[in-house]
Protein backbone atom coordinates (compact mmCIF):
# COMPACT_ATOMS: atom_id res chain seq x y z
CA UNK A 1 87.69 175.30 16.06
CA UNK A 2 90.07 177.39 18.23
CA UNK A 3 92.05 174.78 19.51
CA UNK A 4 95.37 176.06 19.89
CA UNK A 5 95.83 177.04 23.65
CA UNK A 6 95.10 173.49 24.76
CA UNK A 7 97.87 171.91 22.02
CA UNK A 8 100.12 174.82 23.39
CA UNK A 9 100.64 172.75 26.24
CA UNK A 10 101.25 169.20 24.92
CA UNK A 11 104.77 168.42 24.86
CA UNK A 12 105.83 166.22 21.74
CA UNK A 13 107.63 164.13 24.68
CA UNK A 14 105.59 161.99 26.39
CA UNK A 15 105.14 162.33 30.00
CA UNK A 16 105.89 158.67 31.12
CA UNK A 17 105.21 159.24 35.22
CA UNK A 18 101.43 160.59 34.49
CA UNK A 19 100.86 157.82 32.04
CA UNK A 20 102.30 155.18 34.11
CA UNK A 21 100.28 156.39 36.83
CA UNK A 22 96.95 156.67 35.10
CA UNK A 23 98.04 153.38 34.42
CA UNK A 24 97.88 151.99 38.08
CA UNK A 25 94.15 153.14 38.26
CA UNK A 26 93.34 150.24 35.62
CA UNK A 27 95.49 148.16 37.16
CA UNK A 28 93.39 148.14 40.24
CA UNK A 29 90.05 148.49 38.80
CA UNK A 30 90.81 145.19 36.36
CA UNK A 31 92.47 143.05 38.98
CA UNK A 32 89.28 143.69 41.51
CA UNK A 33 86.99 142.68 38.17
CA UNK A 34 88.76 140.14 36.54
CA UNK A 35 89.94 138.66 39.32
CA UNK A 36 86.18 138.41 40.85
CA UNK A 37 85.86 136.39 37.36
CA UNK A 38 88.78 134.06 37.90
CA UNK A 39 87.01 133.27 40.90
CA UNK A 40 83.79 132.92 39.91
CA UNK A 41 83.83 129.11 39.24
CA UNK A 42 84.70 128.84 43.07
CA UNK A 43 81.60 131.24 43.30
CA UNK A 44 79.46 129.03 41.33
CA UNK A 45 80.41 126.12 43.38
CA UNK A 46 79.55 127.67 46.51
CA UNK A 47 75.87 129.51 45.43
CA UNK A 48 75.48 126.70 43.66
CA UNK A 49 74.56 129.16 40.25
CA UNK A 50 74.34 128.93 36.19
CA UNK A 51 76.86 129.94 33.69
CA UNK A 52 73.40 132.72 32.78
CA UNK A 53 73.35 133.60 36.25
CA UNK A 54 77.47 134.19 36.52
CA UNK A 55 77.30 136.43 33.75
CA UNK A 56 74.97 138.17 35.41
CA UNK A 57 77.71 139.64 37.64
CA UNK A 58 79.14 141.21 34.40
CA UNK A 59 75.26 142.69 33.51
CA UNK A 60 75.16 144.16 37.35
CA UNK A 61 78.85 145.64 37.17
CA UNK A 62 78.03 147.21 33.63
CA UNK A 63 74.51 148.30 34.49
CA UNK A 64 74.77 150.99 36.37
CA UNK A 65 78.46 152.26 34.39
CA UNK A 66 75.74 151.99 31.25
CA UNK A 67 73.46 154.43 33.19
CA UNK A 68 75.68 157.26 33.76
CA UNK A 69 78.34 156.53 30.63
CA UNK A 70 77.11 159.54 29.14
CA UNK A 71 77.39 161.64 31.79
CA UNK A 72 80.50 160.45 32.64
CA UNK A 73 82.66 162.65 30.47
CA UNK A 74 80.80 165.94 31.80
CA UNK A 75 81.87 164.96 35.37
CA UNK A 76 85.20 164.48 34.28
CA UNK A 77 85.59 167.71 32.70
CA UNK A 78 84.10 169.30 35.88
CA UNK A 79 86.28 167.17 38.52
CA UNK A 80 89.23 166.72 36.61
CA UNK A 81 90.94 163.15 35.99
CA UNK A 82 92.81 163.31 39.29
CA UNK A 83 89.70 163.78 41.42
CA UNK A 84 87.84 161.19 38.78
CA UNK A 85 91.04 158.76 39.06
CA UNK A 86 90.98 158.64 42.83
CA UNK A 87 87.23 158.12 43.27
CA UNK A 88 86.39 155.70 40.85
CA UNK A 89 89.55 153.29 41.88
CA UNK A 90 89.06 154.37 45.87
CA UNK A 91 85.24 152.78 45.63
CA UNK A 92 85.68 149.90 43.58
CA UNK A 93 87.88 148.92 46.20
CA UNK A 94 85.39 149.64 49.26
CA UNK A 95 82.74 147.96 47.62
CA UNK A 96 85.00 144.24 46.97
CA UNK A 97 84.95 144.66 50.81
CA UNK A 98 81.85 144.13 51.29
CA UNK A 99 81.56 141.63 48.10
CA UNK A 100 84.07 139.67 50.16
CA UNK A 101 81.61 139.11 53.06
CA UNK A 102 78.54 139.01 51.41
CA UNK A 103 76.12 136.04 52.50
CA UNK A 104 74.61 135.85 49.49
CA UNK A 105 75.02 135.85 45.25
CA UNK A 106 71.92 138.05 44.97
CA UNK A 107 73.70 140.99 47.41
CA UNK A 108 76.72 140.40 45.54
CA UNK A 109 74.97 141.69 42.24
CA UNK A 110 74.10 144.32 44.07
CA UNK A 111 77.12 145.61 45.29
CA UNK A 112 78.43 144.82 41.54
CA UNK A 113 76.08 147.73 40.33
CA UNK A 114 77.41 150.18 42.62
CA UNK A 115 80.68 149.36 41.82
CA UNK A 116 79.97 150.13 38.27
CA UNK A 117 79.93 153.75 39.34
CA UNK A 118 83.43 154.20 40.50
CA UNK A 119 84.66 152.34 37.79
CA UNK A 120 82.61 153.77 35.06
CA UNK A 121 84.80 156.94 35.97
CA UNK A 122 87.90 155.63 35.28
CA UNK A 123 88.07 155.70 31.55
CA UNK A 124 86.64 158.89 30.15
CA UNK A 125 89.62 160.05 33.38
CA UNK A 126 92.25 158.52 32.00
CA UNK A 127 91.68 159.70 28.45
CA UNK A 128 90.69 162.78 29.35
CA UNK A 129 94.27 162.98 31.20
CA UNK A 130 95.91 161.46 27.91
CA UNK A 131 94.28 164.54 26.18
CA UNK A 132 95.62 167.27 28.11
CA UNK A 133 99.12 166.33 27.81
CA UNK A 134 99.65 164.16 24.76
CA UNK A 135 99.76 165.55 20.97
CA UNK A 136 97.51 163.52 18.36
CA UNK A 137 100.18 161.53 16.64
CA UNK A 138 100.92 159.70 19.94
CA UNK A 139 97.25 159.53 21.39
CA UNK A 140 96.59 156.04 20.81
CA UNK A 141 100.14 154.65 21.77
CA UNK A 142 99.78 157.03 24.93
CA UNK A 143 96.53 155.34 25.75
CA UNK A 144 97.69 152.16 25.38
CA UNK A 145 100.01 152.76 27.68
CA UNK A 146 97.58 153.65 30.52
CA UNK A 147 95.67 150.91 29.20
CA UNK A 148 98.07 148.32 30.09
CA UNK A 149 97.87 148.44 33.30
CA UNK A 150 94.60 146.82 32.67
CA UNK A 151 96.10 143.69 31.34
CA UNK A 152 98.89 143.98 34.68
CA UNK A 153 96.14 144.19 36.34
CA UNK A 154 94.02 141.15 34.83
CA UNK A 155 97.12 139.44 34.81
CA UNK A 156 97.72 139.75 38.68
CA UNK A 157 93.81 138.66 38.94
CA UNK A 158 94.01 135.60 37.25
CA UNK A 159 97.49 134.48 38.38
CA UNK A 160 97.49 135.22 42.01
CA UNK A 161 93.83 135.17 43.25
CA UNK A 162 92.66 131.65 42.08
CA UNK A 163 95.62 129.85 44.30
CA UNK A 164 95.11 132.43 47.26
CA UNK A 165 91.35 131.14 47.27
CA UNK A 166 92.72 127.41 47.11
CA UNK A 167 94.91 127.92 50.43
CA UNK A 168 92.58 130.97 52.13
CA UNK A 169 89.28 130.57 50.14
CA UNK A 170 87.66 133.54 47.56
CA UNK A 171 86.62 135.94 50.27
CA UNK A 172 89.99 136.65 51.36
CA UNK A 173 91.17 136.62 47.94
CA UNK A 174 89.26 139.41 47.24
CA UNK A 175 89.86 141.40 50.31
CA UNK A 176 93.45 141.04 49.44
CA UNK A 177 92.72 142.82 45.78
CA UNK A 178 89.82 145.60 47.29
CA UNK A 179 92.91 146.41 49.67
CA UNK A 180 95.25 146.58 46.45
CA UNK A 181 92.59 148.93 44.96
CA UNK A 182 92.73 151.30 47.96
CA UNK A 183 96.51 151.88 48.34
CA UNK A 184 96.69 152.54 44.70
CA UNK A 185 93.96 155.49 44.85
CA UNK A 186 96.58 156.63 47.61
CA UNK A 187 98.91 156.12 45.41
CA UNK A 188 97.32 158.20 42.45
CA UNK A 189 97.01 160.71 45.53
CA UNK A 190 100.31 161.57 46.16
CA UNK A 191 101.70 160.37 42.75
CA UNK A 192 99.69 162.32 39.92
CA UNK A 193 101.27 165.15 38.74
CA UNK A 194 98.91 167.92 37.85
CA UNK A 195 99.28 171.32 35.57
CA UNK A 196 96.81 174.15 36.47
CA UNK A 197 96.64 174.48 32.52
CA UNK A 198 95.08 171.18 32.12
CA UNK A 199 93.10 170.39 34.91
CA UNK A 200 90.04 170.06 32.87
CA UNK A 201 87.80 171.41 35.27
CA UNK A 202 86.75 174.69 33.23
CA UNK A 203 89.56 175.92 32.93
CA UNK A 204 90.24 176.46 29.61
CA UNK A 205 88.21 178.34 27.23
CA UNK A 206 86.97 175.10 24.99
CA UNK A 207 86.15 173.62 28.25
CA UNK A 208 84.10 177.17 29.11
CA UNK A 209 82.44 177.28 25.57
CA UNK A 210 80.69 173.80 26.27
CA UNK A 211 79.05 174.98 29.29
CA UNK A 212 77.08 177.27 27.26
CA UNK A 213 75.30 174.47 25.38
CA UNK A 214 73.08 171.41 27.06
CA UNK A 215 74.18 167.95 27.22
CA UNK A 216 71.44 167.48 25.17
CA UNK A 217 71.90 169.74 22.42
CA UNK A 218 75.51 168.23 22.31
CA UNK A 219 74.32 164.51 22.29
CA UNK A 220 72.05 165.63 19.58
CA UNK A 221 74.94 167.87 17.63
CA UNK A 222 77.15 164.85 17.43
CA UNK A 223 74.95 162.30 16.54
CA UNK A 224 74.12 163.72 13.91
CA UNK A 225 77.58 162.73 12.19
CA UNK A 226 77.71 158.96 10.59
CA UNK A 227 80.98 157.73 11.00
CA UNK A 228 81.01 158.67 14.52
CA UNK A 229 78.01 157.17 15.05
CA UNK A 230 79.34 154.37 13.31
CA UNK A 231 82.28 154.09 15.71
CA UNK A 232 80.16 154.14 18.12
CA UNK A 233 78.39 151.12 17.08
CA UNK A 234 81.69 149.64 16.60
CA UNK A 235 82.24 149.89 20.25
CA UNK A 236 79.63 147.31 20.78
CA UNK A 237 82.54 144.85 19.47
CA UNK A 238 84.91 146.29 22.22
CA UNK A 239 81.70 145.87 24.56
CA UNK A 240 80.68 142.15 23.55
CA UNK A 241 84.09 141.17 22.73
CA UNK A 242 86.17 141.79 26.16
CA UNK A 243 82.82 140.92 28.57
CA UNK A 244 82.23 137.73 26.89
CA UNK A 245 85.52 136.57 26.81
CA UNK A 246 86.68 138.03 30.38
CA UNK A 247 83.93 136.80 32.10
CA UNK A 248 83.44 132.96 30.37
CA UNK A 249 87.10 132.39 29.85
CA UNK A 250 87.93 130.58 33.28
CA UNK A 251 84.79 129.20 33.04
CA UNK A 252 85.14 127.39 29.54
CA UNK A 253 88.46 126.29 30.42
CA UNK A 254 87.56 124.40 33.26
CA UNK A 255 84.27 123.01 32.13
CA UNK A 256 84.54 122.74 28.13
CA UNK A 257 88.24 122.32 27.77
CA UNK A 258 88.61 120.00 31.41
CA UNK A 259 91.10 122.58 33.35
CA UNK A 260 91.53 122.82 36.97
CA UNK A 261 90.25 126.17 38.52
CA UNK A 262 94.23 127.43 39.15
CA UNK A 263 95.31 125.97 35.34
CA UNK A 264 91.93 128.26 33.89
CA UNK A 265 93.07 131.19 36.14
CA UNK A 266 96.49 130.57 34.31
CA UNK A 267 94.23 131.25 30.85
CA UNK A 268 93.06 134.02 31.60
CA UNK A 269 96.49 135.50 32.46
CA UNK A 270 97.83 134.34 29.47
CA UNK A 271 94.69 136.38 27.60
CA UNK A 272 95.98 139.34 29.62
CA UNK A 273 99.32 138.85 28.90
CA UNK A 274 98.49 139.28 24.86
CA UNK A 275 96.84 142.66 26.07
CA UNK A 276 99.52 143.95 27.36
CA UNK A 277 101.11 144.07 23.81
CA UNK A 278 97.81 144.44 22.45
CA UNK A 279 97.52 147.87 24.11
CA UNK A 280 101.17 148.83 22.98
CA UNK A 281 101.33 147.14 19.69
CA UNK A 282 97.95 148.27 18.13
CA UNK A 283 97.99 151.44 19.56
CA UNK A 284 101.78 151.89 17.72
CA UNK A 285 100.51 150.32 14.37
CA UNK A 286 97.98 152.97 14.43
CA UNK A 287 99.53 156.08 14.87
CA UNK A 288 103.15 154.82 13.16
CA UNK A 289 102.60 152.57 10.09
CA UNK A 290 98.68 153.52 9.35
CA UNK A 291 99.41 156.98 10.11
CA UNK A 292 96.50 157.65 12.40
CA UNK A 293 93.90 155.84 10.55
CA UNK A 294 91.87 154.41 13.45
CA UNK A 295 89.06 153.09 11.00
CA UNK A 296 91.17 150.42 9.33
CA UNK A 297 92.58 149.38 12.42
CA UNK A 298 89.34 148.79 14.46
CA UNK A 299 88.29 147.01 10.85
CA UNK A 300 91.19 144.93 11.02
CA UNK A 301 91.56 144.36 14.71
CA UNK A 302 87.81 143.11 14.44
CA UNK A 303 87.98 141.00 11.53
CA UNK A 304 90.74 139.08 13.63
CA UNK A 305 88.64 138.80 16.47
CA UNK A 306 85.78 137.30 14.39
CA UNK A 307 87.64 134.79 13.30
CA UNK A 308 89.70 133.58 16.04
CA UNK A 309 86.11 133.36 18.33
CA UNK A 310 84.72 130.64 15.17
CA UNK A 311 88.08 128.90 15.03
CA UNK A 312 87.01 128.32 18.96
CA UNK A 313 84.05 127.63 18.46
CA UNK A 314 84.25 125.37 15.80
CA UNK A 315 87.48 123.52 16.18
CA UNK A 316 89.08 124.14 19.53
CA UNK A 317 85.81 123.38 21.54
CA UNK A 318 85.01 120.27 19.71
CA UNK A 319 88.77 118.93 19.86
CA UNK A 320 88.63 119.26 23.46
CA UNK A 321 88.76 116.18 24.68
CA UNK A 322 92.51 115.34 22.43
CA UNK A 323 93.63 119.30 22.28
CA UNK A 324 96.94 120.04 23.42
CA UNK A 325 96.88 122.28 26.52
CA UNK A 326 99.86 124.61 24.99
CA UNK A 327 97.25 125.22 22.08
CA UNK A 328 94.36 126.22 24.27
CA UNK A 329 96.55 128.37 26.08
CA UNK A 330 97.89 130.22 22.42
CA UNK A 331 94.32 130.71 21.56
CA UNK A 332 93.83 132.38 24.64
CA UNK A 333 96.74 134.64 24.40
CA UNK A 334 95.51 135.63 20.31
CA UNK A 335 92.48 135.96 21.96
CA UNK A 336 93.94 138.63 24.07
CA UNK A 337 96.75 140.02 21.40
CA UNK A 338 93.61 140.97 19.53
CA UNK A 339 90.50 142.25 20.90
CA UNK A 340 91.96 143.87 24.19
CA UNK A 341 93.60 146.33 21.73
CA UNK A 342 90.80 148.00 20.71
CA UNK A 343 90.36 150.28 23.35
CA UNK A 344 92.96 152.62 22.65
CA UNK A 345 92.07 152.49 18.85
CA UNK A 346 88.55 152.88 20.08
CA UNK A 347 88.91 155.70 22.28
CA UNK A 348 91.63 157.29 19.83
CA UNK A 349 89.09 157.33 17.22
CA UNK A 350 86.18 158.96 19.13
CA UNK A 351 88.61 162.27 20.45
CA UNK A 352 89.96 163.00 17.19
CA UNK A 353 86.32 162.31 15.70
CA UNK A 354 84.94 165.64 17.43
CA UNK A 355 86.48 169.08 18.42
CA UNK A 356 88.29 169.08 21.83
CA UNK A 357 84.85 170.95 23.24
CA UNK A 358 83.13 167.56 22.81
CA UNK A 359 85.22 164.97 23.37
CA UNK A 360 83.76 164.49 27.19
CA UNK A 361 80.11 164.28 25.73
CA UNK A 362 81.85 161.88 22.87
CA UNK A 363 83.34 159.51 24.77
CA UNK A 364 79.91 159.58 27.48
CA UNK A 365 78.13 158.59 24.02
CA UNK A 366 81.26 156.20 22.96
CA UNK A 367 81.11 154.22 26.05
CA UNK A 368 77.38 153.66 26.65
CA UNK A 369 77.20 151.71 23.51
CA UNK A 370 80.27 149.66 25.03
CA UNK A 371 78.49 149.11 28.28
CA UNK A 372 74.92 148.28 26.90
CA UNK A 373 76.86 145.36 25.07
CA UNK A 374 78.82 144.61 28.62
CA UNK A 375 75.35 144.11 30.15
CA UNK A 376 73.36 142.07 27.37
CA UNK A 377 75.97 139.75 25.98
CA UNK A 378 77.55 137.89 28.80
CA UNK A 379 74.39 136.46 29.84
CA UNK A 380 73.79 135.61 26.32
CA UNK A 381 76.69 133.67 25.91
CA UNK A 382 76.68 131.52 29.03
CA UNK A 383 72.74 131.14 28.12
CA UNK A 384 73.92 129.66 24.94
CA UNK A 385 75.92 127.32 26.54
CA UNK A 386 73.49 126.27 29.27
CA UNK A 387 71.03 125.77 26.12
CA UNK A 388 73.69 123.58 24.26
CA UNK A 389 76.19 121.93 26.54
CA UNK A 390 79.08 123.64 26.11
CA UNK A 391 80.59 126.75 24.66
CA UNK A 392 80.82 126.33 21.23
CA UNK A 393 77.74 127.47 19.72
CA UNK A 394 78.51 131.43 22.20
CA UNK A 395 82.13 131.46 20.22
CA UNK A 396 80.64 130.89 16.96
CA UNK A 397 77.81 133.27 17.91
CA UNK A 398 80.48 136.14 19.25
CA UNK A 399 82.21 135.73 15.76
CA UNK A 400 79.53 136.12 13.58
CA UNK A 401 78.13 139.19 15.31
CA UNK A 402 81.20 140.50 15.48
CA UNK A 403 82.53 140.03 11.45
CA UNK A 404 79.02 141.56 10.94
CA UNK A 405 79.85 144.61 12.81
CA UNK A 406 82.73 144.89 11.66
CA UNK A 407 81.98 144.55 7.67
CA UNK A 408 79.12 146.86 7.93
CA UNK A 409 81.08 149.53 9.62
CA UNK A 410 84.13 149.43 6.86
CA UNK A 411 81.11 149.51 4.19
CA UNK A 412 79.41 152.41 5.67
CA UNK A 413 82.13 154.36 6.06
CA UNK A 414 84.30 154.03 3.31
CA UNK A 415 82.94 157.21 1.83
CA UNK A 416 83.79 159.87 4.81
CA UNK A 417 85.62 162.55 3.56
CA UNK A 418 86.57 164.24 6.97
CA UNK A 419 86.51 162.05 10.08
CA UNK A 420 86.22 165.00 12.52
CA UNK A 421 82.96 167.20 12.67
CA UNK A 422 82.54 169.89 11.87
CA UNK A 423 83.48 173.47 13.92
CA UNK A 424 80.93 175.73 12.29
CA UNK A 425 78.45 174.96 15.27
CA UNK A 426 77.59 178.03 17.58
CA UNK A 427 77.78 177.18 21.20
């Protein structure tokens, strides 16, 4: 692999205005989306819905971002993450607008699978940003960093929406956080810093080289290595993991665990709040005291996940009714400590599984199996709890499937002898 012009221009300091930037771009994406899901027991109320058909809104928003997710790193790489940046954070906020004054849950839906589109862009931007300017031994710190802004923004969601709908009802909330989502794509406008060098529209001669081969020879190039098919298939924890729980949360608070809807909104800002140093924390573990071995940390981030979701399950939910409120609350923030830092580890672990020529195509690949599990679970789990009567038996479900996962993938990989493919390919 001829790699050495693009690392030319990665400065072993790390550019903290780009990343903090990149950052506001999930702060607005995650606000609009998890704050739609703080809201949605106000929803329910009003549509007079299911907990199947509220997750539903997660299926819709993830449907169409499952459609193009593997296209999604090819327009990157043509567009650049600037241009990707702006339009993906620009049109989730447009379409909240016109979630806000929809008459209907069924148009709602709708508008959630268009939204998918813009923000189905903002991730394989963002790392393809972190890529261009950030050296492999700080890659998954650097995307944790822009990754935070995704528990800011979840935070901001759950703790200011839910009391702005009490005074000025849900539709205004939400204009107020589509019109948050717009001034930050004009803030990403003026704000992100570009260098010609890394534009990652072709530029470059790695870049050039890929254009020379089909997205379909490269799909089938890559997956034709196991362990990064295997962390692909560990992305379906990420997927599962984060939908379930972001979408559900305010819900089981309030209807398992007996919260009002501002105390539940409270929840799932304290499950934010343990992503913000979930983003930092894991992504430092990782690159400082494991050296840069992603694989044990997305085993050991996902064994902890499994077992908090059973301890849930099977003693939080059925304590409800004499459970402490401050212990609720610190499952919810473990909750949050754990699983929302896997993306960073995640998307870490599929660039530096392929040569820099792929790692668009890679991460397409990486994050359709994380959205096909962001449109089947969440459903799943509020089915389960239609079914039983509370949420118990979807926690204890989540866990299982996800200490499954995650076994199997430590088993099946232990054996790798190179976690990067190989560069003898002729494009």
């Amino acid at each position: 692999m001829s790699a050495g012009t693009p690392n030319q221009n990665k400065s072993k300091k790390l550019n903290w205005a780009t990343l903090m930037v990149m950052s506001t771009a999930y702060m607005a994406v995650v606000l609009n989306m998890q704050g739609i899901k703080a809201l949605l027991p106000r929803i329910q109320q009003e549509f007079m819905i299911t907990g199947f058909e509220a997750g539903l809104y997660s299926t819709f928003y993830f449907a169409s971002a499952t459609l193009i997710a593997i296209y999604s790193g090819r327009i990157v790489d043509s567009i650049g993450p600037k241009r990707g940046l702006i339009f993906g954070v620009g049109s989730v906020g447009i379409l909240i607008i016109l979630q806000a004054i929809s008459p209907t849950y069924l148009l709602i839906l709708f508008l959630a699978f268009f939204a998918g589109f813009g923000f189905s862009i903002v991730t394989p931007s963002a790392s393809k940003g972190v890529l261009n300017i950030v050296p492999k031994e700080k890659r998954a710190f650097s995307l944790g960093v822009t990754q935070s802004g995704a528990s800011i923004g979840g935070i901001l969601g759950a703790l200011i929406l839910p009391p702005l709908a009490e005074v000025l009802g849900w539709r205004t909330a939400l204009l107020f956080s589509a019109g948050f989502a717009i001034l930050m794509s004009l803030f990403i406008v003026k704000f992100y810093k570009t260098d010609a060098s890394n534009q990652g529209n072709g530029n470059d001669s790695q870049d050039s080289n890929q254009q020379n081969s089909s997205l379909k020879d490269d799909v089938f190039y890559l997956l034709k290595f196991k362990y990064l098919v295997w962390i692909c298939v560990m992305g379906a924890v990420f997927g599962m993991g984060i939908s379930s729980v972001a979408t559900h949360l305010p819900l089981y608070l309030q209807q398992d665990i007996g919260f009002g809807s501002t105390l539940a909104g409270i929840g799932l800002a304290v499950f934010q709040a343990g992503g913000i140093l979930a983003h930092l924390g894991w992504g430092w573990f990782s690159d400082s005291v494991l050296n840069g071995d992603r694989r044990t940390a997305l085993v050991i981030v996902g064994i902890l996940v499994a077992v908090l979701s059973l301890l849930v399950g099977g003693v939080v939910t059925p304590a409800a009714a004499n459970i402490s409120p401050v212990l609720v609350m610190l499952s919810a923030f473990l909750l949050g400590l754990t699983i929302l830092g896997l993306p960073a580890l995640y998307l870490s672990a599929i660039g530096e599984a392929v040569e820099d020529r792929y790692v668009g195509t890679a991460t397409g690949i990486a994050l359709t199996f994380v959205r096909v599990a962001n449109v089947i679970f969440p459903p799943i789990f509020g089915l389960f709890a239609d079914l039983s009567g509370d949420y118990g038996i979807s926690w204890i479900f989540l866990g299982l499937i996800i200490m499954a996962i995650s076994i199997s993938f430590y088993w099946f990989t232990k054996e790798s002898s190179s976690y990067q493919t190989s560069s003898s390919r002729t494009v």
